[in-house]
Protein backbone atom coordinates (compact mmCIF):
# COMPACT_ATOMS: atom_id res chain seq x y z
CA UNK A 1 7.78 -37.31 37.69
CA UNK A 2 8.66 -39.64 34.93
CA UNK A 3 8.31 -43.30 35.20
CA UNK A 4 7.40 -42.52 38.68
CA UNK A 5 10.43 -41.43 40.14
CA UNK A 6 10.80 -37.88 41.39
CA UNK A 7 13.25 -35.72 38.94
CA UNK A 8 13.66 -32.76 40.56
CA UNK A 9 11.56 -30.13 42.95
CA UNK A 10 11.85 -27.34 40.78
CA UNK A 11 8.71 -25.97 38.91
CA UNK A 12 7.88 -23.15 37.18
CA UNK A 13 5.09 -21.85 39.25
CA UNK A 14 3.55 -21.96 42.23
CA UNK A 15 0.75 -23.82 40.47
CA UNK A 16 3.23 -26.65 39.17
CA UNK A 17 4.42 -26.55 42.28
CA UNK A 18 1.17 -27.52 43.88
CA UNK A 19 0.66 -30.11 41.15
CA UNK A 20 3.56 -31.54 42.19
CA UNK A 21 2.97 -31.20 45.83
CA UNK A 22 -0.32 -33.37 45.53
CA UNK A 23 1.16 -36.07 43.23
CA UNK A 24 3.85 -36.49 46.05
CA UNK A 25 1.17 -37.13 48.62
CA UNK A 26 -0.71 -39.53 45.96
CA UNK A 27 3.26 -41.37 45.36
CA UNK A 28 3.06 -42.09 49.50
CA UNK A 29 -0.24 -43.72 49.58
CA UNK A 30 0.55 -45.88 46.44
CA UNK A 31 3.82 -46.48 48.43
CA UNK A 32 2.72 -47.09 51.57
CA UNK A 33 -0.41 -49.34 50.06
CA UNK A 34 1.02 -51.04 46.54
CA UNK A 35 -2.54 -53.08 46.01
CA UNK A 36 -4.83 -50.85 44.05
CA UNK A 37 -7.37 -53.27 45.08
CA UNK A 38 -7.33 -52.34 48.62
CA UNK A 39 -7.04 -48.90 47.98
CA UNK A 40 -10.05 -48.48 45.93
CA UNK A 41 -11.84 -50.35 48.86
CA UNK A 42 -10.44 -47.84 51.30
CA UNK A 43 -11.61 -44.81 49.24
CA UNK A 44 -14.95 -44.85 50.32
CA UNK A 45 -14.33 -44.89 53.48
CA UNK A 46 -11.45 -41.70 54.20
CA UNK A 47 -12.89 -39.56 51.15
CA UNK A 48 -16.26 -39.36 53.50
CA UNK A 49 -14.46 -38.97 57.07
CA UNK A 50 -13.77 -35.20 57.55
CA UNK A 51 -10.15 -36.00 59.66
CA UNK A 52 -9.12 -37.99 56.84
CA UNK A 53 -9.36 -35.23 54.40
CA UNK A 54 -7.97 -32.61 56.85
CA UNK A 55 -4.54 -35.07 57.03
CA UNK A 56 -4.62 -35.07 53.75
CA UNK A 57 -4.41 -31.87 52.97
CA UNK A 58 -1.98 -31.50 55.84
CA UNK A 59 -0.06 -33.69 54.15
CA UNK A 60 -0.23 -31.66 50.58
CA UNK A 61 0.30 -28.29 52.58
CA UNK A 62 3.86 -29.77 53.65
CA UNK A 63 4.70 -31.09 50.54
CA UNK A 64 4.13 -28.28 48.80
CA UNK A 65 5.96 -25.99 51.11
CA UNK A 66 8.73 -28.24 50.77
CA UNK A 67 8.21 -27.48 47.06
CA UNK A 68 8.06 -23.70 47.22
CA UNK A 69 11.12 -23.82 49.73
CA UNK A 70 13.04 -25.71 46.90
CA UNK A 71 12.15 -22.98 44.06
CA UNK A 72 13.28 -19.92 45.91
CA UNK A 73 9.32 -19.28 46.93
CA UNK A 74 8.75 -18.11 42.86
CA UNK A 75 11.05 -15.10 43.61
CA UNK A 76 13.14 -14.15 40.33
């Protein structure tokens, strides 16, 4: 992402492609909450909550398939 809009899917690797995957989840919260301020009030409170951090990662496990479904799943 450049200037914070989304260029293409395509990575090199898988681990781009997870890169990628988690700042897409990270571009939906900033998205869905613009004001750092209440974000970095939130923090404390879902990065210590065990369902919070299982959505999250829910969330990244999509993305990122998403990702991988875009670049042919790495096969050459």
């Amino acid at each position: 992402m450049s200037n914070g809009q989304l260029q293409t899917l395509l990575t090199p690797t898988p681990e781009e492609g997870f890169k990628l995957a988690v700042k897409l989840a990270q571009k939906g919260v900033e998205v869905t909450q613009p004001s750092e301020e209440i974000r970095g009030m939130l923090r404390p409170v879902y990065s210590t909550d065990a369902d919070s951090l299982i959505s999250v990662s829910q969330v990244i496990a999509i993305y990122f398939q998403t990702v991988a479904f875009a670049n042919n799943y790495w096969i050459l």
